[in-house]
C-alpha atoms as a PDB file:
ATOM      1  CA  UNK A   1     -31.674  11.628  52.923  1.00  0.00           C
ATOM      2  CA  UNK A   2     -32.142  15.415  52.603  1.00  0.00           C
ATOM      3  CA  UNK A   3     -35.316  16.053  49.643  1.00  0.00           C
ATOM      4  CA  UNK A   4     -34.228  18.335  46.870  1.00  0.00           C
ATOM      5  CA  UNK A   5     -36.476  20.272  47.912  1.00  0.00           C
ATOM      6  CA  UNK A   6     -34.890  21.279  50.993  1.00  0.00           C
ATOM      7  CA  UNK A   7     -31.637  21.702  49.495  1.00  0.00           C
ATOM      8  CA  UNK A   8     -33.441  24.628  47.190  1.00  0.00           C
ATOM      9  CA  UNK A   9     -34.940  26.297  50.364  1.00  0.00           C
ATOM     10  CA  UNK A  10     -31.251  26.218  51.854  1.00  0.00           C
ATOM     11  CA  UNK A  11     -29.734  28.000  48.331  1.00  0.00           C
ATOM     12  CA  UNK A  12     -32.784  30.695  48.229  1.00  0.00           C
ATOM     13  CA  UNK A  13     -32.960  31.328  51.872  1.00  0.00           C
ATOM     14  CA  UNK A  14     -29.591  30.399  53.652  1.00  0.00           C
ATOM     15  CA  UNK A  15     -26.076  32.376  53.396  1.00  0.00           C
ATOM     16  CA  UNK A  16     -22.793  31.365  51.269  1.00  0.00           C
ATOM     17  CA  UNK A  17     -22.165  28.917  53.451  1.00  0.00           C
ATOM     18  CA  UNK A  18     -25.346  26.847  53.596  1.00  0.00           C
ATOM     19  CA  UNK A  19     -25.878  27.529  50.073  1.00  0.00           C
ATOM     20  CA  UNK A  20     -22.231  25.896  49.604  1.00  0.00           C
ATOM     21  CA  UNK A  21     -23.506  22.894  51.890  1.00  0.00           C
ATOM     22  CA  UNK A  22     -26.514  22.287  49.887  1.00  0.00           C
ATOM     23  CA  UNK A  23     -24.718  22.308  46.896  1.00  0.00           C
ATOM     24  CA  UNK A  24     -22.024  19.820  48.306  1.00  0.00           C
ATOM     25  CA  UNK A  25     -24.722  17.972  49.472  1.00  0.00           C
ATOM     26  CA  UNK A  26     -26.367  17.733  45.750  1.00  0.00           C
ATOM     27  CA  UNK A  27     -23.150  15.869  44.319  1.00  0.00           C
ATOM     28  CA  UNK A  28     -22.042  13.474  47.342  1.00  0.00           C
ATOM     29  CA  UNK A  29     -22.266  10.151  47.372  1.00  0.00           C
ATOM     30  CA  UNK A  30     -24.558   8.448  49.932  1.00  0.00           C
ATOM     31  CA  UNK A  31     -21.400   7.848  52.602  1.00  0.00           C
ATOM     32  CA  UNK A  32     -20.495  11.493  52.201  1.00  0.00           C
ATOM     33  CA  UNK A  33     -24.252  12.803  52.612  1.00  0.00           C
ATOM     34  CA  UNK A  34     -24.450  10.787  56.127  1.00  0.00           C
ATOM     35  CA  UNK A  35     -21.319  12.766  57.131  1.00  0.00           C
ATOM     36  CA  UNK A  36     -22.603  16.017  56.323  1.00  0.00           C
ATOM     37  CA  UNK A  37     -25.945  15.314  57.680  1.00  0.00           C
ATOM     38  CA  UNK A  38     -24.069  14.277  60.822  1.00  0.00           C
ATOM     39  CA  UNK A  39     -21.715  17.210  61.181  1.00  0.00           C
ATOM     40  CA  UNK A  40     -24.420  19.924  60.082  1.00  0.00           C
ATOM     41  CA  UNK A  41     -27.684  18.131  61.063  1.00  0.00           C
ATOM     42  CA  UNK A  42     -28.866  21.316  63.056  1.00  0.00           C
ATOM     43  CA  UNK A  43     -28.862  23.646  59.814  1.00  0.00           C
ATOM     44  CA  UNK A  44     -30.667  20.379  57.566  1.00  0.00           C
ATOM     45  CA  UNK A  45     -32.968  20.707  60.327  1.00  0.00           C
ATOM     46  CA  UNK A  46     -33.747  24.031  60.259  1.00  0.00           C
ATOM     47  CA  UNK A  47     -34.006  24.193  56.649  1.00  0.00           C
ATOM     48  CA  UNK A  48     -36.407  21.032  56.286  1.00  0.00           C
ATOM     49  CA  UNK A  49     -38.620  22.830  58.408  1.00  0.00           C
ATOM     50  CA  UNK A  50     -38.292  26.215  56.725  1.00  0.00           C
ATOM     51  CA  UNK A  51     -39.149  24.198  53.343  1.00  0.00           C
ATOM     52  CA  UNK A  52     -42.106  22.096  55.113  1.00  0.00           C
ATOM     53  CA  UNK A  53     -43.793  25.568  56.293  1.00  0.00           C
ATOM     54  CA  UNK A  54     -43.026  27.207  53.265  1.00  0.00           C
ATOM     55  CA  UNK A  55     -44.778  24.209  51.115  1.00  0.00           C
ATOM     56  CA  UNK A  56     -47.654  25.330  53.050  1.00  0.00           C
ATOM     57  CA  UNK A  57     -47.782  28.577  51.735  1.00  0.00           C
ATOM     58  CA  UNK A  58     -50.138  29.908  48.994  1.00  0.00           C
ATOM     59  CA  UNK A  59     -47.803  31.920  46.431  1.00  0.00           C
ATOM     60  CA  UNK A  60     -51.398  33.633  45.159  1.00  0.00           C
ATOM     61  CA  UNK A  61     -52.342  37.939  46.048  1.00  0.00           C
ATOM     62  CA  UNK A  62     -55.897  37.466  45.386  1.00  0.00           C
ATOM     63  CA  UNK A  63     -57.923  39.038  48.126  1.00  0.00           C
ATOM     64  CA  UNK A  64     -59.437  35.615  49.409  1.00  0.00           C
ATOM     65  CA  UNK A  65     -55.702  34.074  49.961  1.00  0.00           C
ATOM     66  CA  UNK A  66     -54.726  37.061  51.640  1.00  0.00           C
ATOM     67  CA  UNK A  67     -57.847  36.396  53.676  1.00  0.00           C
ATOM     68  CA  UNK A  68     -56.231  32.944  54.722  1.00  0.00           C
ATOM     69  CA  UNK A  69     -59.188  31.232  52.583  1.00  0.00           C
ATOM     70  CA  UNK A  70     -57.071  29.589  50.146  1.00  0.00           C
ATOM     71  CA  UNK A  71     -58.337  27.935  47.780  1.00  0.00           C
ATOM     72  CA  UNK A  72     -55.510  25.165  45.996  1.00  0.00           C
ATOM     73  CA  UNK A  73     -58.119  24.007  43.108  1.00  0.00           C
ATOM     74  CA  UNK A  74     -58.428  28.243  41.721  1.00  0.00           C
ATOM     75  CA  UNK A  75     -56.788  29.440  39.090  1.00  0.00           C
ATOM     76  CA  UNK A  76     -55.321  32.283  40.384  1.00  0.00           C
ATOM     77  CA  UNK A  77     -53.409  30.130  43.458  1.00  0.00           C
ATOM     78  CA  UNK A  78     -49.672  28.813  42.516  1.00  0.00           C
ATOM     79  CA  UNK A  79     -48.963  26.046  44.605  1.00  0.00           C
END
């Protein structure tokens, strides 16, 4: 089972095509998703771990994020 939140990183990041196979994704049923997963399980892959690093990521510009000293409990960081 792909997370949703994969299937976002492959509409924001990935071409027409991938964005197309996310969105088919989205609406099959649960036979249908094991078939695409199958036949395109290199792109799911490269996508889950696009979304896993990018998860990672602090969204925030304030000097001490762009320092790599991240703080998730400060106001100004969007996680």
């Amino acid at each position: 089972m792909i997370k949703n939140s994969v299937l976002e990183t492959m509409n924001d990041y990935g071409g027409k095509f991938v964005g197309k196979l996310a969105d088919l994704y989205a609406i099959a049923d649960s036979k249908n998703k094991e078939k695409l997963e199958s036949a395109f399980s290199e792109i799911f892959k490269k996508y889950k771990k696009m979304d896993d690093e990018l998860s990672r990521m602090c969204l925030c510009e304030c000097e001490e994020c762009d320092n790599g000293e991240c703080d998730k409990e400060k106001d100004c960081c969007h996680w």
